[in-house]
C-alpha atoms as a PDB file:
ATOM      1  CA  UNK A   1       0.000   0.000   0.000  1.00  0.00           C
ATOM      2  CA  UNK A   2       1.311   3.722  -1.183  1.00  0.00           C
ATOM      3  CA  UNK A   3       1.394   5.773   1.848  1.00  0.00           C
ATOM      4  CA  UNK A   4      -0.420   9.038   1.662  1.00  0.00           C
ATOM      5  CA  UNK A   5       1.944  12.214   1.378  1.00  0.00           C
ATOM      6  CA  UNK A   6       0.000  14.735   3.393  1.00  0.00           C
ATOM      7  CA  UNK A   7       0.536  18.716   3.230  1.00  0.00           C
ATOM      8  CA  UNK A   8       2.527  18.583   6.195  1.00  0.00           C
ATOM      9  CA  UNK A   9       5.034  15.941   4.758  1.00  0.00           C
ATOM     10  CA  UNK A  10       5.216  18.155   1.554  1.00  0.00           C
ATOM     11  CA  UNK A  11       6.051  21.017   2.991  1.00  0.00           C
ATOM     12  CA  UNK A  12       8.860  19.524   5.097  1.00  0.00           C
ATOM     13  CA  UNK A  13      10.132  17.932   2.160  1.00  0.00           C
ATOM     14  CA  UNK A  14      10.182  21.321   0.272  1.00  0.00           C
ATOM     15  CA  UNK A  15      11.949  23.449   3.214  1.00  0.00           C
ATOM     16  CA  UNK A  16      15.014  20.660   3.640  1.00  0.00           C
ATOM     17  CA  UNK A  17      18.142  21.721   4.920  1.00  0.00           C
ATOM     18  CA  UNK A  18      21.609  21.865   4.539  1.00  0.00           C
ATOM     19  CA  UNK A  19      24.787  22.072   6.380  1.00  0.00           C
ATOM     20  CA  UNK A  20      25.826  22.373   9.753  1.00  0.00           C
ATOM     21  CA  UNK A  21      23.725  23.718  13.037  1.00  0.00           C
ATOM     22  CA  UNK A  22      25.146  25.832  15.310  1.00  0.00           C
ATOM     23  CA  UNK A  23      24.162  25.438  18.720  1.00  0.00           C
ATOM     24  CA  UNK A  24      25.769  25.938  22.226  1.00  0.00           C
ATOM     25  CA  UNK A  25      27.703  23.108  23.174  1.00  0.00           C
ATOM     26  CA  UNK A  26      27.825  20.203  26.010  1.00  0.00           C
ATOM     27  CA  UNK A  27      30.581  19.455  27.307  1.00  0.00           C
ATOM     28  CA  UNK A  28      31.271  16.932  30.266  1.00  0.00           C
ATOM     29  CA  UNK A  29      34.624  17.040  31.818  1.00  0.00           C
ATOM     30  CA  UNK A  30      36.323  14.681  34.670  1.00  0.00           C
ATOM     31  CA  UNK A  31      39.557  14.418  36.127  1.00  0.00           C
ATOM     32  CA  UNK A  32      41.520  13.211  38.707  1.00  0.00           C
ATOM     33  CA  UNK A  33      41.462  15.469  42.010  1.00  0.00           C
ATOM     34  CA  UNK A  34      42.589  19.359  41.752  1.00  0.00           C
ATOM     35  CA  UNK A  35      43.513  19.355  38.265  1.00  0.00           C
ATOM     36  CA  UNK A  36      41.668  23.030  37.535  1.00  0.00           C
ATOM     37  CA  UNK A  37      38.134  21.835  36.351  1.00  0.00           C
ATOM     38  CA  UNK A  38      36.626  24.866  38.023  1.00  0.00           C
ATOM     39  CA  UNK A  39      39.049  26.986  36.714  1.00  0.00           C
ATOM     40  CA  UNK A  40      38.822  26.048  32.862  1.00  0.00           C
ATOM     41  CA  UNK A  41      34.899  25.877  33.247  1.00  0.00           C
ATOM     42  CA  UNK A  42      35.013  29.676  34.989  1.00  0.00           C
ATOM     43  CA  UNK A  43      37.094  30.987  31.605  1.00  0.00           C
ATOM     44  CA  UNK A  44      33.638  30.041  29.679  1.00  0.00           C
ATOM     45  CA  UNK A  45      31.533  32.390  28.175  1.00  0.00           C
ATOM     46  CA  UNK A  46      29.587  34.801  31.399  1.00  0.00           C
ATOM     47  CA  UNK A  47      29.583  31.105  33.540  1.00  0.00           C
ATOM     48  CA  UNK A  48      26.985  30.784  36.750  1.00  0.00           C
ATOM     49  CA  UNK A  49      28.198  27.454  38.691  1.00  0.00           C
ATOM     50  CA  UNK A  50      25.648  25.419  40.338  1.00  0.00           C
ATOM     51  CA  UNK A  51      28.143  23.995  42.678  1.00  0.00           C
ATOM     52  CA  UNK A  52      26.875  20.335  44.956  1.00  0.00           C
ATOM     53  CA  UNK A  53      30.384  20.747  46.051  1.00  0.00           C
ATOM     54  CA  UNK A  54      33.190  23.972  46.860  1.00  0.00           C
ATOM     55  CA  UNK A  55      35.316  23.469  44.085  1.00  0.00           C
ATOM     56  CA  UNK A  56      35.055  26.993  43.330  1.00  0.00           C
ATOM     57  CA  UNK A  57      35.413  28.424  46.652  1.00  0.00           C
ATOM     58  CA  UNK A  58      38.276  30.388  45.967  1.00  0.00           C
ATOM     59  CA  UNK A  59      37.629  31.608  42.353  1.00  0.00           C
ATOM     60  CA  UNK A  60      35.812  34.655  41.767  1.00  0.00           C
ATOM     61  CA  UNK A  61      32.673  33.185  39.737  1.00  0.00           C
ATOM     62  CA  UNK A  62      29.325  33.677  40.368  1.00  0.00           C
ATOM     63  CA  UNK A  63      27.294  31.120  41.688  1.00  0.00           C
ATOM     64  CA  UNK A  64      23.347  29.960  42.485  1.00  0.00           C
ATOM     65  CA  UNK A  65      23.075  30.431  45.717  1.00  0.00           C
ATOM     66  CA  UNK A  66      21.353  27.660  48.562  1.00  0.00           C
ATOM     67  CA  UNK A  67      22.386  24.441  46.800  1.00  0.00           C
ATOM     68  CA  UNK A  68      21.780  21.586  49.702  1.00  0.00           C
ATOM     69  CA  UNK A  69      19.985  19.080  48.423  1.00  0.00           C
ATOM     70  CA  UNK A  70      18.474  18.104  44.553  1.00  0.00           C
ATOM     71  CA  UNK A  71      15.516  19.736  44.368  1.00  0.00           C
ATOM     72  CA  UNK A  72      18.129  22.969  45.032  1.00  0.00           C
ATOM     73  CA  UNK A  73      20.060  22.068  41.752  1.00  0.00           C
ATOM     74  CA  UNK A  74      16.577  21.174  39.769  1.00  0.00           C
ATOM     75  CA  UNK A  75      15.090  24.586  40.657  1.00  0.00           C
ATOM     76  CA  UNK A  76      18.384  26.826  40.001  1.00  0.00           C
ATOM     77  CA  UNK A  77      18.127  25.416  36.181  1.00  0.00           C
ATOM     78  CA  UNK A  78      15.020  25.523  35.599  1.00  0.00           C
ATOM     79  CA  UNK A  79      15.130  29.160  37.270  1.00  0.00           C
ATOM     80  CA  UNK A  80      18.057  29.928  34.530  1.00  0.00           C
ATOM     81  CA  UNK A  81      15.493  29.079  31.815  1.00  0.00           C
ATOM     82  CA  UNK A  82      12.568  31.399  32.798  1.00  0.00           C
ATOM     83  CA  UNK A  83      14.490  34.327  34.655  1.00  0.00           C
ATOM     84  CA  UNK A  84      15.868  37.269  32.849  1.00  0.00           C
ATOM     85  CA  UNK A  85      20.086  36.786  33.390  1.00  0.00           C
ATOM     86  CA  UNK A  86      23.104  37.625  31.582  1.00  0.00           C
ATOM     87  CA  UNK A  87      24.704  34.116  31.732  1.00  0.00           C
ATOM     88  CA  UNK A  88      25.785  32.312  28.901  1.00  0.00           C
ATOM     89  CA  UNK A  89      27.362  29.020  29.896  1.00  0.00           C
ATOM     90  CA  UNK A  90      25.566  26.857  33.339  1.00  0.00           C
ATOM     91  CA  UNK A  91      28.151  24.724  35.005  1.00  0.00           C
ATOM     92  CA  UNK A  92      27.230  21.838  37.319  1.00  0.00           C
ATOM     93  CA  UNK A  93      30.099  21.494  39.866  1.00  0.00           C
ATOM     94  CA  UNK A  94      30.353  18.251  39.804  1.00  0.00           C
ATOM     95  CA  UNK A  95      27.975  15.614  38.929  1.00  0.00           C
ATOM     96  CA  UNK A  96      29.505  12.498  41.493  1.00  0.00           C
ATOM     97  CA  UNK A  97      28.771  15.229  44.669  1.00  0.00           C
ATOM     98  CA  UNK A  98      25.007  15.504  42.835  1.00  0.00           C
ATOM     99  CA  UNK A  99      24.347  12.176  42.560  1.00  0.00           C
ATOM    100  CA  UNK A 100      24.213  11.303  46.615  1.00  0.00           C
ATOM    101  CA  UNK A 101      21.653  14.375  46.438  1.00  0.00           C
ATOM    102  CA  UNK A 102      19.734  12.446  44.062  1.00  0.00           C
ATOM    103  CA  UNK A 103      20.040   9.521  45.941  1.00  0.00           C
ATOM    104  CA  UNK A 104      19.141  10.692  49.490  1.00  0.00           C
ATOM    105  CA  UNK A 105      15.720  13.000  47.407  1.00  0.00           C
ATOM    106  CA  UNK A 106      14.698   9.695  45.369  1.00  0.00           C
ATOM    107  CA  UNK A 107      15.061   7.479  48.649  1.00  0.00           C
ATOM    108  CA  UNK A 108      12.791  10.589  50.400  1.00  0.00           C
ATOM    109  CA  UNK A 109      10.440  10.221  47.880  1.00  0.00           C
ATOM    110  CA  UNK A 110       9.705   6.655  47.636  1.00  0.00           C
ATOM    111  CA  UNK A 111       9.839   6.536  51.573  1.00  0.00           C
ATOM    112  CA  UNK A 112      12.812   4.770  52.028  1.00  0.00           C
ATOM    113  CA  UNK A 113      15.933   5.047  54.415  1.00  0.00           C
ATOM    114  CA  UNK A 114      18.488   4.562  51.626  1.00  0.00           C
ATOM    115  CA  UNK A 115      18.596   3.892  47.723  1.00  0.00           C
ATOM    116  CA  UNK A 116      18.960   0.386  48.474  1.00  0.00           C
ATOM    117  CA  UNK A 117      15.751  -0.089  50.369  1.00  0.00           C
ATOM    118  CA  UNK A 118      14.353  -0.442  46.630  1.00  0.00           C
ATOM    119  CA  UNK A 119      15.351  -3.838  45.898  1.00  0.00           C
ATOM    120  CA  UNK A 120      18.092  -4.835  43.266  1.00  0.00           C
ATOM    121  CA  UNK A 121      18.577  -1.862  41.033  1.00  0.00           C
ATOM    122  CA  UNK A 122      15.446  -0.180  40.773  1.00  0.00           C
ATOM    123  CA  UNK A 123      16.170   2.674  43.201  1.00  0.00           C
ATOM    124  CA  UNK A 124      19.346   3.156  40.766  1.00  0.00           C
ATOM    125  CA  UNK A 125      16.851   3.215  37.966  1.00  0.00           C
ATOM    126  CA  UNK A 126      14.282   5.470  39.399  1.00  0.00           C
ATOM    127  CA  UNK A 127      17.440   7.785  39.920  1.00  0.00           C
ATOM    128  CA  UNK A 128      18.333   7.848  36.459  1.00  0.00           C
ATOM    129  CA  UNK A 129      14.990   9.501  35.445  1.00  0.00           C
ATOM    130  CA  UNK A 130      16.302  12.168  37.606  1.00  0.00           C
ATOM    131  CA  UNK A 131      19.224  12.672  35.409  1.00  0.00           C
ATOM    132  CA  UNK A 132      16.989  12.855  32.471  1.00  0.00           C
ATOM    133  CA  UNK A 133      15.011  15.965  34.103  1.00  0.00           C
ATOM    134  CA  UNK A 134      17.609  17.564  34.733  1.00  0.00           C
ATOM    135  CA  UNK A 135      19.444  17.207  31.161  1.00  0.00           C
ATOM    136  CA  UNK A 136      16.241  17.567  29.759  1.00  0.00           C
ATOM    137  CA  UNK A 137      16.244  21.276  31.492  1.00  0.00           C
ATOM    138  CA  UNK A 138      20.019  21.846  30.510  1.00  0.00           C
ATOM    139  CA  UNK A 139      18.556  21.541  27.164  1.00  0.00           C
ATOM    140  CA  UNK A 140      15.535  23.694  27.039  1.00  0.00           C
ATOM    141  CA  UNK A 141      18.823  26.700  28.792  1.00  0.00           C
ATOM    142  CA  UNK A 142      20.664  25.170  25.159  1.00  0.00           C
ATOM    143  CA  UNK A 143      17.640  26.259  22.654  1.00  0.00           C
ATOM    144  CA  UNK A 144      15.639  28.366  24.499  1.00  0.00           C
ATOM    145  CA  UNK A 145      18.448  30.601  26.209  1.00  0.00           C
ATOM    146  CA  UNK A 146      21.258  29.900  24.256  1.00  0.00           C
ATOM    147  CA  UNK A 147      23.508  28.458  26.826  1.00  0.00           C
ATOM    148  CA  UNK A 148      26.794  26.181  26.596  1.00  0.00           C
ATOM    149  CA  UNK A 149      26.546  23.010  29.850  1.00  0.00           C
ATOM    150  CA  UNK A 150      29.267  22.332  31.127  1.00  0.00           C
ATOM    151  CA  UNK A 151      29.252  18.785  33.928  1.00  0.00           C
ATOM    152  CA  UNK A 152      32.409  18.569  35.844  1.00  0.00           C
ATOM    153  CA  UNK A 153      33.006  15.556  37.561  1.00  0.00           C
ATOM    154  CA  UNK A 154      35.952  13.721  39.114  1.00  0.00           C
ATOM    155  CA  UNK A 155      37.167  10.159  38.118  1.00  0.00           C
ATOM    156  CA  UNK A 156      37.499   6.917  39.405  1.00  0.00           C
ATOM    157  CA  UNK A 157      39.767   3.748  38.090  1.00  0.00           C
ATOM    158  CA  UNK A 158      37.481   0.846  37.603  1.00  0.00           C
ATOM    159  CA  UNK A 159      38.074  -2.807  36.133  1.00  0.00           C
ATOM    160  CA  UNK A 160      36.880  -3.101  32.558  1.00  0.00           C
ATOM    161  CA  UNK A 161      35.651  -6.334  31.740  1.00  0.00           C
ATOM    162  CA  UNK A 162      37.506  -6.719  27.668  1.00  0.00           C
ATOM    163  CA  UNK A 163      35.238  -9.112  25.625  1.00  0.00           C
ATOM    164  CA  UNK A 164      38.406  -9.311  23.117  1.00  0.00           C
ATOM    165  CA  UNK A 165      41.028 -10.166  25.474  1.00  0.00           C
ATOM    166  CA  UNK A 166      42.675  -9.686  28.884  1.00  0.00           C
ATOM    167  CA  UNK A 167      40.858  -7.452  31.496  1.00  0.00           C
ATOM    168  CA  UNK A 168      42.206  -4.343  32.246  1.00  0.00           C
ATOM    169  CA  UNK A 169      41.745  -0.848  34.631  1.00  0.00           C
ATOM    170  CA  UNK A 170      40.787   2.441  33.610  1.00  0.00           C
ATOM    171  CA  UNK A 171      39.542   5.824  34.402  1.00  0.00           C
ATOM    172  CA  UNK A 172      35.862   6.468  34.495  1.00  0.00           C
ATOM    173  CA  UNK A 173      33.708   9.029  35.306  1.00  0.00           C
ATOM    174  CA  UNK A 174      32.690   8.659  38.975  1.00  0.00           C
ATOM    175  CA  UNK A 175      29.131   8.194  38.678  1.00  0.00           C
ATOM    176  CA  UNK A 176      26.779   5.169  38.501  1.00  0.00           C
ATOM    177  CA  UNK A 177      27.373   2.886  35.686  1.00  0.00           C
ATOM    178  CA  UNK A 178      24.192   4.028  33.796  1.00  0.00           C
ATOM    179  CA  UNK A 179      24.077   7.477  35.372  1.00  0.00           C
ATOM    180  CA  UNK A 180      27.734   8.095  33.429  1.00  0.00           C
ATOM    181  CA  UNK A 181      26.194   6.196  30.028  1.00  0.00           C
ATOM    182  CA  UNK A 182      23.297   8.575  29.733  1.00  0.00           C
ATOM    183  CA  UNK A 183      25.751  11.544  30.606  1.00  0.00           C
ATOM    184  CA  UNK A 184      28.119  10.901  28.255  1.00  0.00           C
ATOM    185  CA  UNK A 185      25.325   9.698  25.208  1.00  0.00           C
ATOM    186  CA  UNK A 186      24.137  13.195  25.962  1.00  0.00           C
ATOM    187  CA  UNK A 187      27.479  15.309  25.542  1.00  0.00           C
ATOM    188  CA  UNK A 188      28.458  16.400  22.844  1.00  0.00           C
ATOM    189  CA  UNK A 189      32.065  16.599  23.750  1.00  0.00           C
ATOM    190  CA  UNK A 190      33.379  14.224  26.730  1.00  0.00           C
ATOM    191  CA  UNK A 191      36.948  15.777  27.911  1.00  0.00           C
ATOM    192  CA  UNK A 192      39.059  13.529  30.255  1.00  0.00           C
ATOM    193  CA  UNK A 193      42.210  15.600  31.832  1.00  0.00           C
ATOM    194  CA  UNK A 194      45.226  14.763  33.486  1.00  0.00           C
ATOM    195  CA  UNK A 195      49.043  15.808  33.669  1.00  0.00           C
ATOM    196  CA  UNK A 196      50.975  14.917  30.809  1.00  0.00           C
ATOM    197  CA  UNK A 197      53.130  12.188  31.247  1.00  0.00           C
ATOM    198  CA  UNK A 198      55.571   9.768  29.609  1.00  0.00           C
ATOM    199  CA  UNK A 199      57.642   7.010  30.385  1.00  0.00           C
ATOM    200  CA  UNK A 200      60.869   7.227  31.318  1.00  0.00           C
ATOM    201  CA  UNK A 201      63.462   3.424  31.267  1.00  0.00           C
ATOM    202  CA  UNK A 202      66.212   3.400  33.740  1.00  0.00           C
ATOM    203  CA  UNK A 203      68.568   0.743  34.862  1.00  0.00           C
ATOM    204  CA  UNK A 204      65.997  -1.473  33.838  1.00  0.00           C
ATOM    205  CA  UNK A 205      62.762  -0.044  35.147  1.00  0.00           C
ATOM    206  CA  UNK A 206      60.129   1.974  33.593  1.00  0.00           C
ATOM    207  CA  UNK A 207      58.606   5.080  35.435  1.00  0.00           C
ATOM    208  CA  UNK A 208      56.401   7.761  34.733  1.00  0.00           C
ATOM    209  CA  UNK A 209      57.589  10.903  34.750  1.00  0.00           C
ATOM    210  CA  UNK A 210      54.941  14.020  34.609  1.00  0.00           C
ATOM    211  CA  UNK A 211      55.700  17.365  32.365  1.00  0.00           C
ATOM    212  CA  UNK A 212      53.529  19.487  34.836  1.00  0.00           C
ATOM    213  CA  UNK A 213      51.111  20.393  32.079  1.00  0.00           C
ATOM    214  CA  UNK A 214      47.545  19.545  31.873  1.00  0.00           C
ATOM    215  CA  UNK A 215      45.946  18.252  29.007  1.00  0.00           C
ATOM    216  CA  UNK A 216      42.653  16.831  27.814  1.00  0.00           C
ATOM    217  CA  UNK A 217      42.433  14.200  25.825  1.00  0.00           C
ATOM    218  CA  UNK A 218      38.933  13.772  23.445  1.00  0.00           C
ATOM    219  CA  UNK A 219      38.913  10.643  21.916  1.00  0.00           C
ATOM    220  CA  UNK A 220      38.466   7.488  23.445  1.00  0.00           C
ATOM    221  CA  UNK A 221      40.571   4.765  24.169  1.00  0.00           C
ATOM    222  CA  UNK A 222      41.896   1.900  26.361  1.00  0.00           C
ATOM    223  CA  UNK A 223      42.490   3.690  29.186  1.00  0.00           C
ATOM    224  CA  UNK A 224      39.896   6.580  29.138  1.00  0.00           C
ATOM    225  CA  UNK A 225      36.314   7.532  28.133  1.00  0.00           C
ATOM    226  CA  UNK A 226      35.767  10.413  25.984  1.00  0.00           C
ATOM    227  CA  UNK A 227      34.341  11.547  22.520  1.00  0.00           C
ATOM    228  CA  UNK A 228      34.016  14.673  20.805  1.00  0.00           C
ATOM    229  CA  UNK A 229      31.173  15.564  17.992  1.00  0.00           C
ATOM    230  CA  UNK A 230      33.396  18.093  16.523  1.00  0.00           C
ATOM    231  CA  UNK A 231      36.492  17.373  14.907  1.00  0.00           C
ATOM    232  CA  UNK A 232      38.741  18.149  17.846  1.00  0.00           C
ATOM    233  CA  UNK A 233      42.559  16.860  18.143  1.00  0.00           C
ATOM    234  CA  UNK A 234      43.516  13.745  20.490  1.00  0.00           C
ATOM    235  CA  UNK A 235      44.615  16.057  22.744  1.00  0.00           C
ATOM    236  CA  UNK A 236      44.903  19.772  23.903  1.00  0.00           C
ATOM    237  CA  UNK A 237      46.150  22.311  26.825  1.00  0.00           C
ATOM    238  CA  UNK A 238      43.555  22.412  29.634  1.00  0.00           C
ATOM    239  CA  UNK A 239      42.477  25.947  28.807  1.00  0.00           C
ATOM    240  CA  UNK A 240      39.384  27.063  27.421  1.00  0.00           C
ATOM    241  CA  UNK A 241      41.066  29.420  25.029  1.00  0.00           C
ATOM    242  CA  UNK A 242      42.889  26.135  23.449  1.00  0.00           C
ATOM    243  CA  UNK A 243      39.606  24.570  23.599  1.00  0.00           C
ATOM    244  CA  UNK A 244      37.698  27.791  22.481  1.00  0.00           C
ATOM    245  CA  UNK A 245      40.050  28.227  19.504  1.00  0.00           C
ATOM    246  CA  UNK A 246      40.119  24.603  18.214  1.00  0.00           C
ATOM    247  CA  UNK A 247      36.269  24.226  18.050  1.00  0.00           C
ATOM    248  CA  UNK A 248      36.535  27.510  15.966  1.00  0.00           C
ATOM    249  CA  UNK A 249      39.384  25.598  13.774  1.00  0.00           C
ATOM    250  CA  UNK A 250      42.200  28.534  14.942  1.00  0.00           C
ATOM    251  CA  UNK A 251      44.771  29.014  12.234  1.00  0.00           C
ATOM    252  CA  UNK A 252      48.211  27.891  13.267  1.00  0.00           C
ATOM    253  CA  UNK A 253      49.001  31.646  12.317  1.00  0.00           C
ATOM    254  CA  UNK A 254      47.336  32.739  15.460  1.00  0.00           C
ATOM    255  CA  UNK A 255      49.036  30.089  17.995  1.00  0.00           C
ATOM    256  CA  UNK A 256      52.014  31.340  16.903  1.00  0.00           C
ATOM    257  CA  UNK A 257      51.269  34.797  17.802  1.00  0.00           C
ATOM    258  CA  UNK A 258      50.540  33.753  21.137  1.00  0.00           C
ATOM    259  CA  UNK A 259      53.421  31.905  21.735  1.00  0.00           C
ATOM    260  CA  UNK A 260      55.334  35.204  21.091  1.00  0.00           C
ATOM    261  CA  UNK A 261      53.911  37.297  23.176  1.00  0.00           C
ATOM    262  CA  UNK A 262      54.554  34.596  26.133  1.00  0.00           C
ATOM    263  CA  UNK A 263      58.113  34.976  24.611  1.00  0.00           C
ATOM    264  CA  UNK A 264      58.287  38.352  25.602  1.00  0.00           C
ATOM    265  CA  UNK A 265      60.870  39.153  28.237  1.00  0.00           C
ATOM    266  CA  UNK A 266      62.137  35.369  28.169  1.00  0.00           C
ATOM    267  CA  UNK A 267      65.643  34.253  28.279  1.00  0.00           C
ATOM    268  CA  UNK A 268      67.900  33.252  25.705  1.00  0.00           C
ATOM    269  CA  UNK A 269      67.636  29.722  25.740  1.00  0.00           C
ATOM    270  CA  UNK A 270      64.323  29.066  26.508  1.00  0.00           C
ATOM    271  CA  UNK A 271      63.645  31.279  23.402  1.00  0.00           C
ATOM    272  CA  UNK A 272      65.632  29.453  21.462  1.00  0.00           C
ATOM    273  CA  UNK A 273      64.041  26.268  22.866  1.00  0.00           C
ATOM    274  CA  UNK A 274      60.805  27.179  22.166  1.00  0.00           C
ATOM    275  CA  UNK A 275      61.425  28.468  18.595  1.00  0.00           C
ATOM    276  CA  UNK A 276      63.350  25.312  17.529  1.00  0.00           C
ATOM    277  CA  UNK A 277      59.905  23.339  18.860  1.00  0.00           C
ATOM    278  CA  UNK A 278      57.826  25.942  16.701  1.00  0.00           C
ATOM    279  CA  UNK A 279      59.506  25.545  13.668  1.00  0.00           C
ATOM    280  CA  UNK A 280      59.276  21.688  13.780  1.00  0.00           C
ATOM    281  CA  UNK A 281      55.503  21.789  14.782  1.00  0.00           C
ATOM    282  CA  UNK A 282      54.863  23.896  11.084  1.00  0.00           C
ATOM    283  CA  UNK A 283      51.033  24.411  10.617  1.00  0.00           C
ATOM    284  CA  UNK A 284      50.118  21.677  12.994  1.00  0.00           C
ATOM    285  CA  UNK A 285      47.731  23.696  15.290  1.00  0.00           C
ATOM    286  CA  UNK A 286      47.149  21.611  18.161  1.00  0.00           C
ATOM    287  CA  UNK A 287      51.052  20.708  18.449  1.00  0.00           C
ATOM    288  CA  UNK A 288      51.522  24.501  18.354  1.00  0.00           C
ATOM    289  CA  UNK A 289      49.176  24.538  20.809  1.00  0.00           C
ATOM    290  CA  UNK A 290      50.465  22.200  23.389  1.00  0.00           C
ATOM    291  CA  UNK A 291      53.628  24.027  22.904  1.00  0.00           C
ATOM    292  CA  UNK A 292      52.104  27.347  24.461  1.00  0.00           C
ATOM    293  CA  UNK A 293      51.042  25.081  27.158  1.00  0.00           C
ATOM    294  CA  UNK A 294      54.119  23.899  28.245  1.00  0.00           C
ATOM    295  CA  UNK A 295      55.712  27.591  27.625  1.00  0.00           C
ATOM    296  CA  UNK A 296      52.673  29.020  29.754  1.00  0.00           C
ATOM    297  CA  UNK A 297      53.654  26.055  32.364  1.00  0.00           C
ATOM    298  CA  UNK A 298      57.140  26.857  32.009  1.00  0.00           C
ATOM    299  CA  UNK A 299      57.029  30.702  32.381  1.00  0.00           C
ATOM    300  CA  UNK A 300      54.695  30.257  35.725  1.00  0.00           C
ATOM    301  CA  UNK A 301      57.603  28.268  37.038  1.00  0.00           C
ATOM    302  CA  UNK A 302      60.038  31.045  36.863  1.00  0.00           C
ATOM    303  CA  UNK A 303      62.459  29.056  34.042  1.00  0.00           C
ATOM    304  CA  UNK A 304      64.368  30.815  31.762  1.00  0.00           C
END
């Protein structure tokens, strides 16, 4: 049987689209403890934290205020969506100190001392429509405001059960297994930071040995969850200006530029250093980029 092509259908066929969307972004990013989550999420564009936790206690960011419990983080989003406010990015700060909220409100609410009480996984469950209320109001802020999301959250090591071979750890975001599933389907960028490191053989024995800069890496792998909708390389400086710039596709021109200017005043041979590294990077952005990390790392150090 033909199926019947109504007016509606028509018309939708006749006003088709092409190309690209732009929308605000969400981004989800986890760490290990006092890497500088809060800090890269306060460089955002005009942020207001929702904080379960103090992670921005001493940064000078403006914040909901009253946040005790989960009805407290519910009500300051869905407050950003009908109030009149400048803000252009919400960040939740961080999503594993929300989740016991959840827990101890969903546990209220079904009359229950704990989120056990439920039986085998269903108070877990019931939780995870709570998630989807509150994403679902982080995206009415995305197309009705116009506002970026940013989720910070910490992470955890956990055993990953390989169907193609040995088991094996790796980092995780610190959340219920299907709490972090439905977080990161719903990002459109999942960031996992940490120092950079490399390995280092001596006298027979392998060690890491840590550069001091941070990085976040956006494509997933063995060791880490992440993903990124957007084109973004493996890795880059944790700074939202790195970040900022490579979702905007920043010439290698302009990295350059910056590198300069962190130049200024420098010695000798960390000038030369640095400019031997720049001319071997050529127009490879993000390795231009991670080189004005490790100068800005440098430089804060004191090294010449």
């Amino acid at each position: 049987m033909n199926a019947v092509v109504t007016k509606q259908n028509a018309s939708r066929l006749a006003n088709v689209v092409r190309g690209k969307i732009a929308k605000p972004i969400r981004i989800v990013l986890y760490s290990t403890d006092g890497l500088g989550k809060s800090t890269w999420a306060s460089c955002a564009p005009r942020p207001i934290f929702i904080g379960a936790e103090d992670g921005t206690a001493n940064l000078d960011v403006e914040r909901m205020p009253g946040i005790h419990g989960w009805a407290d983080i519910v009500e300051s989003a869905r407050e950003l969506v009908t109030g009149e406010h400048p803000y252009k990015t919400v960040v939740l700060d961080t999503a594993d100190w929300a989740e016991p909220m959840l827990w101890a409100h969903v546990a209220k609410a079904g009359g229950k001392k704990s989120i056990e009480d439920f039986g085998y996984g269903k108070g877990y469950a019931e939780a995870l429509n709570g998630w989807r209320d509150l994403l679902s109001i982080f995206d009415a802020l995305r197309e009705r405001r116009g506002m970026n999301v940013i989720v910070l959250a910490h992470s955890w090591i956990k055993p990953f059960k390989n169907p193609d071979g040995e088991d094996f750890d790796r980092y995780e975001l610190k959340l219920h297994a299907k709490a972090s599933g439905l977080i990161r389907e719903w990002a459109d960028c999942v960031l996992f930071g940490n120092y950079e490191t490399f390995t280092l053989e001596k006298n027979g024995r392998v060690k890491g040995v840590s550069t001091g800069a941070r990085i976040i890496h956006t494509v997933r792998t063995h060791a880490w969850d992440a993903k990124n909708r957007h084109g973004l390389p493996e890795t880059l400086p944790l700074s939202w200006d790195a970040f900022a710039s490579a979702l905007a596709g920043e010439t290698p021109e302009t990295w350059r530029e910056r590198i300069a200017a962190l130049l200024a005043g420098a010695g000798e041979a960390l000038a030369a250093r640095v400019n031997k590294a720049v001319a071997a990077a050529g127009e490879d952005a993000p390795a231009l980029a991670r080189i004005h990390n490790h100068l800005s790392v440098t430089k804060k150090d004191g090294a010449q």
